[in-house]
PDB file of N, CA and C in Angstrom:
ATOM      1  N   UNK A   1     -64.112  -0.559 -16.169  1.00  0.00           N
ATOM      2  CA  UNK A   1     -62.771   0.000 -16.148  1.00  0.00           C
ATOM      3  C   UNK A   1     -62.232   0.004 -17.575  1.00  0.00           C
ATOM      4  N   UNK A   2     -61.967   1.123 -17.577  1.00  0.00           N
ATOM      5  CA  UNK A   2     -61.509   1.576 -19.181  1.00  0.00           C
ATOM      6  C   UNK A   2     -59.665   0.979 -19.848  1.00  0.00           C
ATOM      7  N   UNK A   3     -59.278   0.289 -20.586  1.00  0.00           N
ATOM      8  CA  UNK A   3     -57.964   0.338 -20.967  1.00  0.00           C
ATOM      9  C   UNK A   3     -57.225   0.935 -21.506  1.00  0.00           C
ATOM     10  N   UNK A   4     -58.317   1.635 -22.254  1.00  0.00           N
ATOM     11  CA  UNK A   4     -58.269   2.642 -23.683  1.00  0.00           C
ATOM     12  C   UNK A   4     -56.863   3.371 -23.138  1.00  0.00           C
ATOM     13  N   UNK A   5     -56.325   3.892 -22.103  1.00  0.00           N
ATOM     14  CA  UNK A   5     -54.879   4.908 -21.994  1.00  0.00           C
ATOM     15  C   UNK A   5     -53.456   3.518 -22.433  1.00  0.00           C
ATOM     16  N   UNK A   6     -53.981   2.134 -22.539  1.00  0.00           N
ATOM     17  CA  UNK A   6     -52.712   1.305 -22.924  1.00  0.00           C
ATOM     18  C   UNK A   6     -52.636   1.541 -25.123  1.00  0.00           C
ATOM     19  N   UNK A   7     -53.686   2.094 -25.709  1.00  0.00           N
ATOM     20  CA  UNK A   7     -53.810   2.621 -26.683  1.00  0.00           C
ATOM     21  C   UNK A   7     -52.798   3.383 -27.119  1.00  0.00           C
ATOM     22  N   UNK A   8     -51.892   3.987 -28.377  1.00  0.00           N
ATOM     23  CA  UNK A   8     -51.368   4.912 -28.552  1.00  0.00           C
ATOM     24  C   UNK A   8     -51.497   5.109 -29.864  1.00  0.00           C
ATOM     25  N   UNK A   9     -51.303   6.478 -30.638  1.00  0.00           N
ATOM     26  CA  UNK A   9     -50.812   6.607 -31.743  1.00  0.00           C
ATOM     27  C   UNK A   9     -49.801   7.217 -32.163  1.00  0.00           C
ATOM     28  N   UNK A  10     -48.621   7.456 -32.854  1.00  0.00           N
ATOM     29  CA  UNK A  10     -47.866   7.752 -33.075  1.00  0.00           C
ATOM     30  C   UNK A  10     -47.347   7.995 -34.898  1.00  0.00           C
ATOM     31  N   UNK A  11     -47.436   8.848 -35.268  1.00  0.00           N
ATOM     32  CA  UNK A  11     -46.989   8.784 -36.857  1.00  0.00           C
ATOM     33  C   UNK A  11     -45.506   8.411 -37.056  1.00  0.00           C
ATOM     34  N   UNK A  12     -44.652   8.225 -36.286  1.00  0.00           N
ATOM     35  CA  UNK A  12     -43.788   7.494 -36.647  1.00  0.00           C
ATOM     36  C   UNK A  12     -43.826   5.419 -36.149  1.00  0.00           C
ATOM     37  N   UNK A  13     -44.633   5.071 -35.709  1.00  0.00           N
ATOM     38  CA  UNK A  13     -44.976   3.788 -35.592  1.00  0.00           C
ATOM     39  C   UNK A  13     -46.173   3.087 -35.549  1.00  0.00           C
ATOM     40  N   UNK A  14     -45.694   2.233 -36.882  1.00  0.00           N
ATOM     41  CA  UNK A  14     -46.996   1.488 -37.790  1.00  0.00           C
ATOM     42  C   UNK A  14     -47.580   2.461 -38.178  1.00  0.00           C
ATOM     43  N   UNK A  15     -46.948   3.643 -39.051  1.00  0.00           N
ATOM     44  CA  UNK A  15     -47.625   4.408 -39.697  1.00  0.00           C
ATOM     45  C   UNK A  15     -48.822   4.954 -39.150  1.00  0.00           C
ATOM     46  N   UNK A  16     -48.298   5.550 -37.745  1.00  0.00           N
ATOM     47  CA  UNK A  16     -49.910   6.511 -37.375  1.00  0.00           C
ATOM     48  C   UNK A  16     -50.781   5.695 -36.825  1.00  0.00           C
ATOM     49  N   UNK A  17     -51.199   3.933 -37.135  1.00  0.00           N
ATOM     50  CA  UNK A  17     -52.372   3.126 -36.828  1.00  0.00           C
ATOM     51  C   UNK A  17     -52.184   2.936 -35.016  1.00  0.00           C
ATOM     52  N   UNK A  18     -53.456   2.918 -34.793  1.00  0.00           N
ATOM     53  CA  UNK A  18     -53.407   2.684 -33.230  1.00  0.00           C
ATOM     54  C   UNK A  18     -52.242   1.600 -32.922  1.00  0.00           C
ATOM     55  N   UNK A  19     -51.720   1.501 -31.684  1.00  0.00           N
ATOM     56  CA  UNK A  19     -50.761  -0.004 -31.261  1.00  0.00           C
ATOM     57  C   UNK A  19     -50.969   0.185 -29.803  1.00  0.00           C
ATOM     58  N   UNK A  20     -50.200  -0.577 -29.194  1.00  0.00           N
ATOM     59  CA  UNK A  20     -50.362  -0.885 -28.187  1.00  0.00           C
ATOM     60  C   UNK A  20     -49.525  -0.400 -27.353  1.00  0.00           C
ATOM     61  N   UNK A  21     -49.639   0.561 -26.524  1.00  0.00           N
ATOM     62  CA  UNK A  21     -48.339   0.865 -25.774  1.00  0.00           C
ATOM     63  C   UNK A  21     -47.363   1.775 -26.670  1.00  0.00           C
ATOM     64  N   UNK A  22     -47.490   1.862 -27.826  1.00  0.00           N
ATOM     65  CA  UNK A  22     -46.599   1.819 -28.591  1.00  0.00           C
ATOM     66  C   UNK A  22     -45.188   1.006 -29.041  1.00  0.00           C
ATOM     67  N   UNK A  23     -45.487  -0.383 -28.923  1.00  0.00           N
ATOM     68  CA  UNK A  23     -44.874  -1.557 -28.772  1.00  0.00           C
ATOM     69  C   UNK A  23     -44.962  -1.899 -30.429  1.00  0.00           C
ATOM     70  N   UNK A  24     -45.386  -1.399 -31.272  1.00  0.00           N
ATOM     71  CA  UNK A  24     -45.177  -1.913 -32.863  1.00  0.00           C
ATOM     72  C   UNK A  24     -46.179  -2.818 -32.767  1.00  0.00           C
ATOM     73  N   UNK A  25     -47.110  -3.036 -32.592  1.00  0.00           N
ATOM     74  CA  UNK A  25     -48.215  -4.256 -32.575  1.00  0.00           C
ATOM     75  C   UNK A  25     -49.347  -3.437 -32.508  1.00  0.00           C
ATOM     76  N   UNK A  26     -49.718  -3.659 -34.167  1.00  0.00           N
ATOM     77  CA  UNK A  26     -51.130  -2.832 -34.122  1.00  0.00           C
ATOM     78  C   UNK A  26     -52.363  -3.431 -33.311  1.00  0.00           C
ATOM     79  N   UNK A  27     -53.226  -2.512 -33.036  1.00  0.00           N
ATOM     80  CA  UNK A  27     -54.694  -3.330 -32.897  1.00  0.00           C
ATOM     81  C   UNK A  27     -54.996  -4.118 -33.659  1.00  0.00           C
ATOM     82  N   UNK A  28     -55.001  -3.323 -34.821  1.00  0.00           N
ATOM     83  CA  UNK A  28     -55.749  -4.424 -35.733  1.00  0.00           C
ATOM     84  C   UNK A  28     -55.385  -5.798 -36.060  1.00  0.00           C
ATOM     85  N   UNK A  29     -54.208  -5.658 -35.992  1.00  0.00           N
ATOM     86  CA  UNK A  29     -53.286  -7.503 -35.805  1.00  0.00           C
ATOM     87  C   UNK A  29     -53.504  -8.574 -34.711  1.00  0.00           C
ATOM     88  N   UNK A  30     -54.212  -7.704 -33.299  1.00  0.00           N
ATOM     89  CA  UNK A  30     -54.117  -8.339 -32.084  1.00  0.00           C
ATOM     90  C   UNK A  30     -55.752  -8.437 -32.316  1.00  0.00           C
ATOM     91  N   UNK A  31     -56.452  -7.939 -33.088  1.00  0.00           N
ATOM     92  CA  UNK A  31     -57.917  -8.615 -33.505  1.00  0.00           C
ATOM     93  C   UNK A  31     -58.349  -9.817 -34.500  1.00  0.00           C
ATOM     94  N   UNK A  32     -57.083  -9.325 -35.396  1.00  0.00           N
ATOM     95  CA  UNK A  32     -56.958 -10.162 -36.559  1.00  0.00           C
ATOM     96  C   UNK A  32     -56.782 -11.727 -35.968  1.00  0.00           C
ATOM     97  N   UNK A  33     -55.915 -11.746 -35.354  1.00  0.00           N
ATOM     98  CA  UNK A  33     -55.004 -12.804 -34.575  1.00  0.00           C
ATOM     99  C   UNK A  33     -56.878 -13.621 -33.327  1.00  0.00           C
ATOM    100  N   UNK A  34     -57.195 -12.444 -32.453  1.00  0.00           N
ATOM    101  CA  UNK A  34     -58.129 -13.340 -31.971  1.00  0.00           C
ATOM    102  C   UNK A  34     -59.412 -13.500 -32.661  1.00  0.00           C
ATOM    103  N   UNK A  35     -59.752 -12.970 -34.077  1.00  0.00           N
ATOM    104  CA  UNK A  35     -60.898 -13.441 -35.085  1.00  0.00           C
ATOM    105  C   UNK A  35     -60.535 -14.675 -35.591  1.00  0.00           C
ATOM    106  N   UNK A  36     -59.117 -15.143 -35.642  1.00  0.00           N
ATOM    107  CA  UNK A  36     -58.769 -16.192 -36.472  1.00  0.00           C
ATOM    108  C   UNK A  36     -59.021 -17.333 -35.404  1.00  0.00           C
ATOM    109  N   UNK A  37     -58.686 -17.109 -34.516  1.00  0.00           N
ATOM    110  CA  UNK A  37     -59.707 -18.585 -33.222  1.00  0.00           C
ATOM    111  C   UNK A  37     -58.295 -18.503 -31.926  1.00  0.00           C
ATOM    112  N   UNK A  38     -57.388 -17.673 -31.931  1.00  0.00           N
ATOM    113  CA  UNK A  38     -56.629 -17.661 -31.203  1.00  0.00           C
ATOM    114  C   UNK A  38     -56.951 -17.011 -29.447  1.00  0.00           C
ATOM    115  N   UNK A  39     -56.367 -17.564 -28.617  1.00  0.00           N
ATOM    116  CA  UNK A  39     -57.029 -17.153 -27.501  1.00  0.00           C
ATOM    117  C   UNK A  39     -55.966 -16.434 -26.852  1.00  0.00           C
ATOM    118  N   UNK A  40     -56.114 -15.665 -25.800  1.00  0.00           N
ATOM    119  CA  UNK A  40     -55.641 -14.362 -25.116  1.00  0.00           C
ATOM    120  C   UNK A  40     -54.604 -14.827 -24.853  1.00  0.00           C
ATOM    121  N   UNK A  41     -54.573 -16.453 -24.180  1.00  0.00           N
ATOM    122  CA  UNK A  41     -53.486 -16.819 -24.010  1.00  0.00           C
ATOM    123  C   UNK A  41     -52.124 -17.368 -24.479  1.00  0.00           C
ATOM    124  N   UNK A  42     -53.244 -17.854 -25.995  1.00  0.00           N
ATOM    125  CA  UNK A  42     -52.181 -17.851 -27.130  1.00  0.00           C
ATOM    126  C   UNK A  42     -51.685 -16.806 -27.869  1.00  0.00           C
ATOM    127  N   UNK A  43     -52.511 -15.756 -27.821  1.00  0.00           N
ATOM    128  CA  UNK A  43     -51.676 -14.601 -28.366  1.00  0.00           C
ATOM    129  C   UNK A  43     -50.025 -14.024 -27.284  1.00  0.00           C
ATOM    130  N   UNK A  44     -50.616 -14.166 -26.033  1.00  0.00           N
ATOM    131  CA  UNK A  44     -49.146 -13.720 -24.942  1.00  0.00           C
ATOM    132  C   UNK A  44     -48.533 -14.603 -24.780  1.00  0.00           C
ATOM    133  N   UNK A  45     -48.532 -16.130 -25.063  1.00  0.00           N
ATOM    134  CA  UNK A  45     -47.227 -17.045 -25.540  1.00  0.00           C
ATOM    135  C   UNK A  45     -46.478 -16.731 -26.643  1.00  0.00           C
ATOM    136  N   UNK A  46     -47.539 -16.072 -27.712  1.00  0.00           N
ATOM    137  CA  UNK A  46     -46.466 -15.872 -28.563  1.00  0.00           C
ATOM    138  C   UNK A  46     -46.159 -14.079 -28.891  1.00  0.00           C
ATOM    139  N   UNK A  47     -46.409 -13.654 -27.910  1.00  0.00           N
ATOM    140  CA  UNK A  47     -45.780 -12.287 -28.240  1.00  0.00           C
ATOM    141  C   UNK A  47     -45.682 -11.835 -26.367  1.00  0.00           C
ATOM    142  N   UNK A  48     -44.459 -12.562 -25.979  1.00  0.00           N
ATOM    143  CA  UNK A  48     -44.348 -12.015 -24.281  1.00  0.00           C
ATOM    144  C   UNK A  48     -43.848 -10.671 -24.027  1.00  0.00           C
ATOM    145  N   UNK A  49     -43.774  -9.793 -24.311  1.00  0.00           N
ATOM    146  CA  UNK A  49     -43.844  -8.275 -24.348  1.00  0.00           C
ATOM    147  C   UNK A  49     -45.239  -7.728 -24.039  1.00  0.00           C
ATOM    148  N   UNK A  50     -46.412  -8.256 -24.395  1.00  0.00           N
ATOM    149  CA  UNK A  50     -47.900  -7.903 -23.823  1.00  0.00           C
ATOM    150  C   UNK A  50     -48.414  -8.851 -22.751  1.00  0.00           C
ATOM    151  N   UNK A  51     -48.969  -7.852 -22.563  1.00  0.00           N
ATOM    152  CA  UNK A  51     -49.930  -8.234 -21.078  1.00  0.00           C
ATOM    153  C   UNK A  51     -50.959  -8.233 -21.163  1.00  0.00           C
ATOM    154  N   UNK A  52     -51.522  -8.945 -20.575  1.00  0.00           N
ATOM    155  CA  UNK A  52     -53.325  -9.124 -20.487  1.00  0.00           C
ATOM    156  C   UNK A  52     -53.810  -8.078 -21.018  1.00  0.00           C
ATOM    157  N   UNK A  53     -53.969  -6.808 -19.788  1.00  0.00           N
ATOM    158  CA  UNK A  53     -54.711  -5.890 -20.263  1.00  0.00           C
ATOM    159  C   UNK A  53     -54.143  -5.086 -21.642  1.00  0.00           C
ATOM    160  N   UNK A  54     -53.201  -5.088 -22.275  1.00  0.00           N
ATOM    161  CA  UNK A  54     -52.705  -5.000 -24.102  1.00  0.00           C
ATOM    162  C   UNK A  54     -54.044  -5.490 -24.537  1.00  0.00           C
ATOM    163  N   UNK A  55     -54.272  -7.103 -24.419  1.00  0.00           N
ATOM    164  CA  UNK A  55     -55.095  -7.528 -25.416  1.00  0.00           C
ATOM    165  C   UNK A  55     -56.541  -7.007 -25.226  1.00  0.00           C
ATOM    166  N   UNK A  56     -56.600  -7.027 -23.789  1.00  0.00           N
ATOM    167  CA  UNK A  56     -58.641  -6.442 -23.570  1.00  0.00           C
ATOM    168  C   UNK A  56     -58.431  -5.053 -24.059  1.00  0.00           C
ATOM    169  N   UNK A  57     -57.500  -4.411 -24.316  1.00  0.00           N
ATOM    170  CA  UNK A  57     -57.759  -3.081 -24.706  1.00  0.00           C
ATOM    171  C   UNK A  57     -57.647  -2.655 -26.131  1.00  0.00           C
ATOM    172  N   UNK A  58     -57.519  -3.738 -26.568  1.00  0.00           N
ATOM    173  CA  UNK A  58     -57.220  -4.089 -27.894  1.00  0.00           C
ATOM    174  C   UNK A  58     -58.907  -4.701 -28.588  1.00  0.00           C
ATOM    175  N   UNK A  59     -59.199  -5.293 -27.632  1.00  0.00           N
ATOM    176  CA  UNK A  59     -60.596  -5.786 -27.859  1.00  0.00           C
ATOM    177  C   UNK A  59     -61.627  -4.319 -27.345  1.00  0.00           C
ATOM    178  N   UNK A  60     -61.489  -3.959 -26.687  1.00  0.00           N
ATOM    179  CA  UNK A  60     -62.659  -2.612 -25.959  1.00  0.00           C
ATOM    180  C   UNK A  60     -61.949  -1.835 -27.184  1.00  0.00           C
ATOM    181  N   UNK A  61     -61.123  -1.356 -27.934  1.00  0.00           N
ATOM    182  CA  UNK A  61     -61.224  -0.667 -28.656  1.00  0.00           C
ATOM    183  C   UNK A  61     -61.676  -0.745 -30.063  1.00  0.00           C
ATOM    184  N   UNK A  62     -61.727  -2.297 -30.538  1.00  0.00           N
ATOM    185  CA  UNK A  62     -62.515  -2.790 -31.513  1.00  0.00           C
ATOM    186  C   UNK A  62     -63.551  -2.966 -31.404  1.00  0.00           C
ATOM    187  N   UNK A  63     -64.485  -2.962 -30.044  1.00  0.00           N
ATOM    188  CA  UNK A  63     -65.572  -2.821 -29.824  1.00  0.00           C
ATOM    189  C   UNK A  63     -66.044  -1.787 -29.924  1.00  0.00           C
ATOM    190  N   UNK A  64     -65.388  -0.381 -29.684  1.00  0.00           N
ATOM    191  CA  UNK A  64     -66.028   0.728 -29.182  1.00  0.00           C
ATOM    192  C   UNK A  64     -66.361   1.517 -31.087  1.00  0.00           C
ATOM    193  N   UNK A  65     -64.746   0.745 -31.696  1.00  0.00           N
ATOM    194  CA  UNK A  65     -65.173   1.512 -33.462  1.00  0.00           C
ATOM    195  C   UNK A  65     -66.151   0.753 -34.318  1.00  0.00           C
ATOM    196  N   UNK A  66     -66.334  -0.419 -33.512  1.00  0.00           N
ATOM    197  CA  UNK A  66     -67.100  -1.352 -34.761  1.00  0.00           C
ATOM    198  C   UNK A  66     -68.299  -0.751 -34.779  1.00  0.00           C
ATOM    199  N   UNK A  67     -68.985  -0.168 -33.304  1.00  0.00           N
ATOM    200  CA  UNK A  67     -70.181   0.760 -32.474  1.00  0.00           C
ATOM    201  C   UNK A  67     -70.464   1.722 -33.330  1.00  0.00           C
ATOM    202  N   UNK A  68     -69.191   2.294 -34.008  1.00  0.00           N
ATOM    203  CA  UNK A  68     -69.570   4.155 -34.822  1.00  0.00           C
ATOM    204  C   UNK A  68     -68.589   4.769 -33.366  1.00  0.00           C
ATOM    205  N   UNK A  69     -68.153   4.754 -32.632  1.00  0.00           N
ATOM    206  CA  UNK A  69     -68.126   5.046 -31.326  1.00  0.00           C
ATOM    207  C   UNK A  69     -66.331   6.372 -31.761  1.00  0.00           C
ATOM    208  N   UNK A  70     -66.427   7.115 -31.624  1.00  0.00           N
ATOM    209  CA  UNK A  70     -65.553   7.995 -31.858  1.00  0.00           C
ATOM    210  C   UNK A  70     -64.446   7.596 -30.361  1.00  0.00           C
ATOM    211  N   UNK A  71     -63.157   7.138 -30.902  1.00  0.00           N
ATOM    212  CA  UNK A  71     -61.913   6.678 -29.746  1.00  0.00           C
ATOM    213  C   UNK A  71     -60.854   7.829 -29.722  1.00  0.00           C
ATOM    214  N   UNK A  72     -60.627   8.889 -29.045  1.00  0.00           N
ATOM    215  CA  UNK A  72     -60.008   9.633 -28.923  1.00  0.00           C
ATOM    216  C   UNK A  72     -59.842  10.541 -27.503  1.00  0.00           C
ATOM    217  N   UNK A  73     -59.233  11.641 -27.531  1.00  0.00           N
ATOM    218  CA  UNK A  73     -57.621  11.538 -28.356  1.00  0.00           C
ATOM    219  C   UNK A  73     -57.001  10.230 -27.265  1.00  0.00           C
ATOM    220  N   UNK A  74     -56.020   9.360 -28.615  1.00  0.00           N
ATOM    221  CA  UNK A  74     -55.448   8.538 -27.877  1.00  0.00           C
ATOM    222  C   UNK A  74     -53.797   9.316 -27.977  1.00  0.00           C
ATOM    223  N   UNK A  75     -53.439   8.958 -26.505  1.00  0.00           N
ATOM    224  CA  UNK A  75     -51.596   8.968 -26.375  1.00  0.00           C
ATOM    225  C   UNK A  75     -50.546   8.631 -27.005  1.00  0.00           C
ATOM    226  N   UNK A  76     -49.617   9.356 -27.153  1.00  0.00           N
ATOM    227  CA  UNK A  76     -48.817   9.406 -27.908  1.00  0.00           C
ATOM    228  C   UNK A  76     -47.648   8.340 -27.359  1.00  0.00           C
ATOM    229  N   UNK A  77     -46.932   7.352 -28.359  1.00  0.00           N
ATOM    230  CA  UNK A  77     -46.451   6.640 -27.564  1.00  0.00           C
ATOM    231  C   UNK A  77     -44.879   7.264 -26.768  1.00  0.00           C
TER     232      UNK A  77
END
């Protein structure tokens, strides 16, 4: 089961970079955050505006570019 539609991009938020929902919280921060040793559950204590599936889709989409894997078109938030 795919998450990839909780994805968005938008050129007016975070400058165009994927986010979430369009909630101002890039991907790349919600990877950054669980590379540094933080866990799913510590990331949604400290940002309660996301939901589970935010973060796995946040992860399936860092999986799918790290691949070469072309992610598109994503929704506009």
């Amino acid at each position: 089961m795919s998450r990839l539609e909780r994805i968005t991009v938008d050129a007016s938020i975070c400058h165009g970079k994927p986010t979430v929902r369009g909630l101002r919280y890039p991907v790349q921060m919600l990877l950054e955050l669980l590379a540094s040793g933080m866990s799913v559950d510590e990331v949604l204590g400290d940002y309660p505006d996301l939901e589970r599936d935010d973060v796995l889709a946040a992860l399936e989409f860092g999986a799918l570019t790290a691949a070469g894997q072309s992610v598109g078109p994503l929704g506009a938030a």
